[in-house]
Protein backbone atom coordinates (compact mmCIF):
# COMPACT_ATOMS: atom_id res chain seq x y z
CA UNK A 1 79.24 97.64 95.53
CA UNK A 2 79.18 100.61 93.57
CA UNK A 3 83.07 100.99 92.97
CA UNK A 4 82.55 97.16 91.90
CA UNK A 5 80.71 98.07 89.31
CA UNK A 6 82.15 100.57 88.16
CA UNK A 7 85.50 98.90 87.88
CA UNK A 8 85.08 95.86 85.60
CA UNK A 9 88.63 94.02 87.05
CA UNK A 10 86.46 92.61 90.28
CA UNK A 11 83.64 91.82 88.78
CA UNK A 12 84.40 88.08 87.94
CA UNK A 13 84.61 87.54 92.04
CA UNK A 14 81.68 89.00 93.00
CA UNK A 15 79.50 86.11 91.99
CA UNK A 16 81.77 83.82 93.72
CA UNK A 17 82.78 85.30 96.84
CA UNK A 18 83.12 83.98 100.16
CA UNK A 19 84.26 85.51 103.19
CA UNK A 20 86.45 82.91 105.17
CA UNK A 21 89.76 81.97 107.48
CA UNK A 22 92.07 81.34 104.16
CA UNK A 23 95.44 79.68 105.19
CA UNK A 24 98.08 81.34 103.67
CA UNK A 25 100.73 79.18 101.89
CA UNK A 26 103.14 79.46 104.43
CA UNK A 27 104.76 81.92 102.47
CA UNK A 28 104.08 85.16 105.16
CA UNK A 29 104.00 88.88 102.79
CA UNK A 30 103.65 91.92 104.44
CA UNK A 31 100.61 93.01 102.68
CA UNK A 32 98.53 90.37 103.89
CA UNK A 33 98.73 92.91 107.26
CA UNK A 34 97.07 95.65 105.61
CA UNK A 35 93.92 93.38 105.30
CA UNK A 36 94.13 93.23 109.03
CA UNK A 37 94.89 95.92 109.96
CA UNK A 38 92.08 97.97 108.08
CA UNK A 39 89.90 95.19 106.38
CA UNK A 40 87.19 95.78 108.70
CA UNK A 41 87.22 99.62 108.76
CA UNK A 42 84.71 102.26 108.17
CA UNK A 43 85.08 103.35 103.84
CA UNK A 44 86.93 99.83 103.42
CA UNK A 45 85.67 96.78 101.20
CA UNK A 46 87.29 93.53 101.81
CA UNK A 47 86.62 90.65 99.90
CA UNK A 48 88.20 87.20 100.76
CA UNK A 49 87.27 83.99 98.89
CA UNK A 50 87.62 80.83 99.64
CA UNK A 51 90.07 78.43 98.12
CA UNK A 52 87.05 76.10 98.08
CA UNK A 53 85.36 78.74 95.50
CA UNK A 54 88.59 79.23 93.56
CA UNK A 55 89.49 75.81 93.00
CA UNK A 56 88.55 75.83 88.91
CA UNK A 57 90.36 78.73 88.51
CA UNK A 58 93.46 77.48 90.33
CA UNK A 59 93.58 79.74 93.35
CA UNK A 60 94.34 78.89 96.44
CA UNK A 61 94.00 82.32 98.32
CA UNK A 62 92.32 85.45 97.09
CA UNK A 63 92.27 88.73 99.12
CA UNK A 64 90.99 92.42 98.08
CA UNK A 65 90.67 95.60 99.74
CA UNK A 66 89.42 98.93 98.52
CA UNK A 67 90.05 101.58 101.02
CA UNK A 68 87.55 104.67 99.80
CA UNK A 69 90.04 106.99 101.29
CA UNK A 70 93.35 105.87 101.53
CA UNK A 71 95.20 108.58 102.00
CA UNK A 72 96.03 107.57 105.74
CA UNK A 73 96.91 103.47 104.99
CA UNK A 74 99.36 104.98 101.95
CA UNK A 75 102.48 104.89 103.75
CA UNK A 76 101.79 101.28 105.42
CA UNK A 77 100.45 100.26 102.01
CA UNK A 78 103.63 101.29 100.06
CA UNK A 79 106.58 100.38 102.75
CA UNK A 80 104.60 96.71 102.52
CA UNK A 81 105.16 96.46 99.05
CA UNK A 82 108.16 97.74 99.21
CA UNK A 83 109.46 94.44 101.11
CA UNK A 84 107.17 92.04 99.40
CA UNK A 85 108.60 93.58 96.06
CA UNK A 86 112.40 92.28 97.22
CA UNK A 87 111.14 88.81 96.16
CA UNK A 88 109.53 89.62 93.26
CA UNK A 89 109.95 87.50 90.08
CA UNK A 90 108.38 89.93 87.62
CA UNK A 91 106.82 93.76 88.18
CA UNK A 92 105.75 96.42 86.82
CA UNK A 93 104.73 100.17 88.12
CA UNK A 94 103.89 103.47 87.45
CA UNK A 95 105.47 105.90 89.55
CA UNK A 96 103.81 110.11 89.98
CA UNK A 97 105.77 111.96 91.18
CA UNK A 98 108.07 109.80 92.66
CA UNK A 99 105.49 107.85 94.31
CA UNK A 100 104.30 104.31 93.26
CA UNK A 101 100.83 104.19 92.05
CA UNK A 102 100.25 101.32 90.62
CA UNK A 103 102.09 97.87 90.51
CA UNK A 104 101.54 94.60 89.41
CA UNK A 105 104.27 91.85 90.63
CA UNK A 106 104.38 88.04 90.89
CA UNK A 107 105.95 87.37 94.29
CA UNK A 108 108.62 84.19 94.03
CA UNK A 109 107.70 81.06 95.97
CA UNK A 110 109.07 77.72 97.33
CA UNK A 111 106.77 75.66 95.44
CA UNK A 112 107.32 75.80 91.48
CA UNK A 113 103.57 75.04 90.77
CA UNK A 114 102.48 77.89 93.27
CA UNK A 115 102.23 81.91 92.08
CA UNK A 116 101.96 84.91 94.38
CA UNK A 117 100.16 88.14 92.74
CA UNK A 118 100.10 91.39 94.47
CA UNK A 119 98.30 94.13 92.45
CA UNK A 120 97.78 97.60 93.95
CA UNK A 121 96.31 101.03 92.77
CA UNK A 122 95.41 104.07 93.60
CA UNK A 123 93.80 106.61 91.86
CA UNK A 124 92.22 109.96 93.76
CA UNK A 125 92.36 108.82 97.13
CA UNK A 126 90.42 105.42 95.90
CA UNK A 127 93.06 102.57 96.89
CA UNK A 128 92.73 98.80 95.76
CA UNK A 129 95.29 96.46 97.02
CA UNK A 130 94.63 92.35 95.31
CA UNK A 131 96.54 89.89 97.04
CA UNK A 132 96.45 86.37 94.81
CA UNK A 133 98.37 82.66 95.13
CA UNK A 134 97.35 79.94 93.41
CA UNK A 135 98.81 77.52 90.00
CA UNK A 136 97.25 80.24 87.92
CA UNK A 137 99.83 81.84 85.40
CA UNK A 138 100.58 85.70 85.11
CA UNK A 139 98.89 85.46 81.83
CA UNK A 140 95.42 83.47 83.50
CA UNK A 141 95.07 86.09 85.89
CA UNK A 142 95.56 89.14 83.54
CA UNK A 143 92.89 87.13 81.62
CA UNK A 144 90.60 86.80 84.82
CA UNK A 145 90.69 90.39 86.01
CA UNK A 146 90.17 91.57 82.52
């Protein structure tokens, strides 16, 4: 809760988070493993809400994980992206040292009225991977995590 607070981008979920069996759109992205894979780990937030919760704001499916330490998950993390990122419709990074650090891309789909959103950090150690679909625009969701 603390890094929560600290980082105003979340915030808006808290108040309307639910933790729940999502369905995913069909549409399988090799990120949504990392939030198997270490979603219920020791130093790890997940937050999942429902598309029940989401519905005013469009979004079907919203997924979150901070990993306090992630030096470990890196690797996994980044080889993920790096295959969701083949079907990307839009990105942008910010690459250290050769390494990505932070990205932002909107994932193409089958379904014209249907967005994917993958958003990932890391700053320190402190990693934040955001997993997003819904018929929310790039623009609503830059306004949303704002």
């Amino acid at each position: 809760m603390k890094y929560i607070r600290k980082n105003g981008f979340i915030v808006l979920f808290m108040g309307m988070l639910l933790f729940s069996n999502s369905a995913n759109a069909g549409e399988k992205t090799a990120v949504l493993s990392i939030f198997e894979k270490y979603g219920y780990k020791k130093g790890v937030i997940m937050l999942e809400a429902s598309k029940q919760l989401l519905k005013e704001y469009r979004i079907k499916l919203f997924k979150s994980i901070i990993i306090e330490d992630g030096t470990a998950a890196l690797p996994e993390i980044r080889a993920c992206i790096e295959k969701d990122k083949v079907n990307a419709v839009k990105a942008k990074e910010i690459m250290q040292e050769n390494e990505l650090i932070s990205g932002f891309y909107r994932l193409k789909t089958n379904d014209p009225d249907m967005n994917r959103f993958l958003i990932f950090n890391v700053q320190d150690k402190k990693t934040t991977l955001i997993y997003v679909e819904g018929a929310l625009s790039t623009e609503e969701l830059v306004k949303l995590l704002k």
